[in-house]
Protein backbone atom coordinates (compact mmCIF):
# COMPACT_ATOMS: atom_id res chain seq x y z
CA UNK A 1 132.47 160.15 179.58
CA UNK A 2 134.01 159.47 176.12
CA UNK A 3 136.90 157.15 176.02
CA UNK A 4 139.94 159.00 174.31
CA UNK A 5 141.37 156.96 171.47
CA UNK A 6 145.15 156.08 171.68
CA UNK A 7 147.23 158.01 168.96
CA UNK A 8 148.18 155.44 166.99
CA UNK A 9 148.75 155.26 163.73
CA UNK A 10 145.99 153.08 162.82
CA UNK A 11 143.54 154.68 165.09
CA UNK A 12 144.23 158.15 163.67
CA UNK A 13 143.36 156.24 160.05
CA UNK A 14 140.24 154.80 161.49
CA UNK A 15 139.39 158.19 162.78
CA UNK A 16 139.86 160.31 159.42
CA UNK A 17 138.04 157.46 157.30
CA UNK A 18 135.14 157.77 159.65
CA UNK A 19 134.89 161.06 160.04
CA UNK A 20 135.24 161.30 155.84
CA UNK A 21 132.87 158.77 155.28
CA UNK A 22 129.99 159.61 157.97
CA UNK A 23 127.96 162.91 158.82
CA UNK A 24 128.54 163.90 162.19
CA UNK A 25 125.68 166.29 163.79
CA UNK A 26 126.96 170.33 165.20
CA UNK A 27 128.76 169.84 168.15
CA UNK A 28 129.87 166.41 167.98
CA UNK A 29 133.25 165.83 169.25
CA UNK A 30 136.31 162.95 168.92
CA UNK A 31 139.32 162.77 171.03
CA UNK A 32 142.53 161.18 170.20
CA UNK A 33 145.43 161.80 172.24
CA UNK A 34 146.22 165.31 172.33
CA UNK A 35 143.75 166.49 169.83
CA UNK A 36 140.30 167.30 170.22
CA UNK A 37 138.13 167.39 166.71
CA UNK A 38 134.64 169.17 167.08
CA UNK A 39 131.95 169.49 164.10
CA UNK A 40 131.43 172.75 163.57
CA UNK A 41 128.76 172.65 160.63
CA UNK A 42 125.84 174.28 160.83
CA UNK A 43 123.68 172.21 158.58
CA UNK A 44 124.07 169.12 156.92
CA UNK A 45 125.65 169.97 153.90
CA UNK A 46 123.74 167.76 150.92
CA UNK A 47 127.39 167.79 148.89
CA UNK A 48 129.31 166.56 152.27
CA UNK A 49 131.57 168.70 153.26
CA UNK A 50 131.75 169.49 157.00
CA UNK A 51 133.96 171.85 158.96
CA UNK A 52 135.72 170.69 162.09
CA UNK A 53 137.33 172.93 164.65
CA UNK A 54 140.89 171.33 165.79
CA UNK A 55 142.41 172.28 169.24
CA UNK A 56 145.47 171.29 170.19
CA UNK A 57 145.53 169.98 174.04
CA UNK A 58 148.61 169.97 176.55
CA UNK A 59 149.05 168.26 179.69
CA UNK A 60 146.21 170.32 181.83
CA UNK A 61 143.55 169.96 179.71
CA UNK A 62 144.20 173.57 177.82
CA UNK A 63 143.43 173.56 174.45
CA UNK A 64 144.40 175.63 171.35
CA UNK A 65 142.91 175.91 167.88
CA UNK A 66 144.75 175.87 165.71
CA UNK A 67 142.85 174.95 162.34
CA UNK A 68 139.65 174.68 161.07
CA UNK A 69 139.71 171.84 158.51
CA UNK A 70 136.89 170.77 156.35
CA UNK A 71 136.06 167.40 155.14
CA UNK A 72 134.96 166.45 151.82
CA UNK A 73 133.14 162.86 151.75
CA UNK A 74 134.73 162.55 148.08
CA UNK A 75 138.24 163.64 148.62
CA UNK A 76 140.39 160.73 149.58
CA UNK A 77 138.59 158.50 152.21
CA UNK A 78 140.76 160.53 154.80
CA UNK A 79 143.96 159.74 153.63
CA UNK A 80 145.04 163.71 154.21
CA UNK A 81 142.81 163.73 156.96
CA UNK A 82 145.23 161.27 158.78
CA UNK A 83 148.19 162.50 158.01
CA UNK A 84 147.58 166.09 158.65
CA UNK A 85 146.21 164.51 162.27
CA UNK A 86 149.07 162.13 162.72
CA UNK A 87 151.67 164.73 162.06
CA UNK A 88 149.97 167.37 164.40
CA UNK A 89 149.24 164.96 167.01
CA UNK A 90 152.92 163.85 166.88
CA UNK A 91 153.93 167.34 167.51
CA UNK A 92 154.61 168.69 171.08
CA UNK A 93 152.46 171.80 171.52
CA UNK A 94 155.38 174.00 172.31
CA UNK A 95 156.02 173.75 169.08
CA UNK A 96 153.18 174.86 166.84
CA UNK A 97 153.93 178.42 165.21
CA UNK A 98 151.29 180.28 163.59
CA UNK A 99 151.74 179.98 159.54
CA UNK A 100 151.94 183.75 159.39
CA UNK A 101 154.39 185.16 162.24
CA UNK A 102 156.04 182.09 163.10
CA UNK A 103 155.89 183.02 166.78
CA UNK A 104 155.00 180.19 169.22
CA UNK A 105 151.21 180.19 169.35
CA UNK A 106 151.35 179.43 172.92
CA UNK A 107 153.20 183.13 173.66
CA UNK A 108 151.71 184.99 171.22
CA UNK A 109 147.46 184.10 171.01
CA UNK A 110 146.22 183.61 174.19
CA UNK A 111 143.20 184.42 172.91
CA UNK A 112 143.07 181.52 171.11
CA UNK A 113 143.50 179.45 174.12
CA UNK A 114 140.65 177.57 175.73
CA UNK A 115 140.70 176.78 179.23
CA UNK A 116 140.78 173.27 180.67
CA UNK A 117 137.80 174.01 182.82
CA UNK A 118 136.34 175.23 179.45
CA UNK A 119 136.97 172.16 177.25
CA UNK A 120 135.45 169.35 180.42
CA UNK A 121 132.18 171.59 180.85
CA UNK A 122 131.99 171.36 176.98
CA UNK A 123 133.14 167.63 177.22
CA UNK A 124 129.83 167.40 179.70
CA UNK A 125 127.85 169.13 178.35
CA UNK A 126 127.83 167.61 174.69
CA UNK A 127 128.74 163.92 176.15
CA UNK A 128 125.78 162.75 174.52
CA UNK A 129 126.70 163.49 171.02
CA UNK A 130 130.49 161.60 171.48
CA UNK A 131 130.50 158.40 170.17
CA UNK A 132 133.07 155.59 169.59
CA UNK A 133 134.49 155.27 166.46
C-alpha cells in the first residue's frame, strides 16, 4: 500500500514541485495527510497541463472534493501548488464552505462525499500507479 506522506511543510513543497515538474499517468494518486490528489487527465497534454481531482479526507477515511486544480509545468515550479495544499491541508474539514453558499460542505453536498470504503477499493485498486515522491 502507498505510504502517506507527513504534512509538513517541506513535504507538501516536495509534493507540488513534483507533481509540477513530472507527468503523472490517469489515475495516479498522492496522499499527504488529509488530502488525497488524483490525476484526472485524460491524455498527456503535449503543453503540460494536467488536472488533478482534490478530496478532502476526515478521520474515517471519507473524502470530499472539493477542487479540481490544474497544473501547468511552466507556472511556478509549484510554488501555488504548495501553498494552496498547505493551507487546505492545515484546515480542519469542518470547516471548508463552498465558495458560492458558504454553507459547510459537509451539511450541505453529500453528494460530493465519497465513502471510505470507496476511496481504499480505489486506493487498491490503482496501488500500482502510487508512487513515492
Amino acid at each position: 500500500m502507498k505510504k502517506i506522506l507527513k504534512p509538513t511543510e517541506e513535504n507538501i513543497k516536495l509534493l507540488a514541485k513534483h507533481i509540477s515538474n513530472h507527468s503523472e499517468i490517469d489515475g495516479q494518486y498522492f496522499e499527504i495527510g488529509s488530502l488525497l490528489l488524483v490525476n484526472v487527465s485524460l491524455h498527456n497534454d503535449q503543453d503540460h497541463f494536467w488536472e488533478y481531482e482534490i478530496y478532502k479526507l476526515d478521520e474515517e477515511g471519507n473524502g470530499y472534493k472539493f477542487e479540481s486544480y490544474t497544473v501547468n509545468m511552466s507556472d511556478d515550479d509549484g510554488e501555488r501548488l504548495a501553498a494552496f495544499l498547505l493551507e487546505h491541508e492545515r484546515t480542519h474539514y469542518c470547516y471548508f464552505c463552498d465558495p458560492i453558499t458558504q454553507k459547510l460542505v459537509w451539511e450541505s453536498y453529500h453528494d460530493k462525499l465519497v465513502p471510505a470504503h470507496r476511496i481504499k477499493e480505489y486506493k487498491k485498486a490503482f496501488d500500482q500507479y502510487s508512487k513515492e515522491v
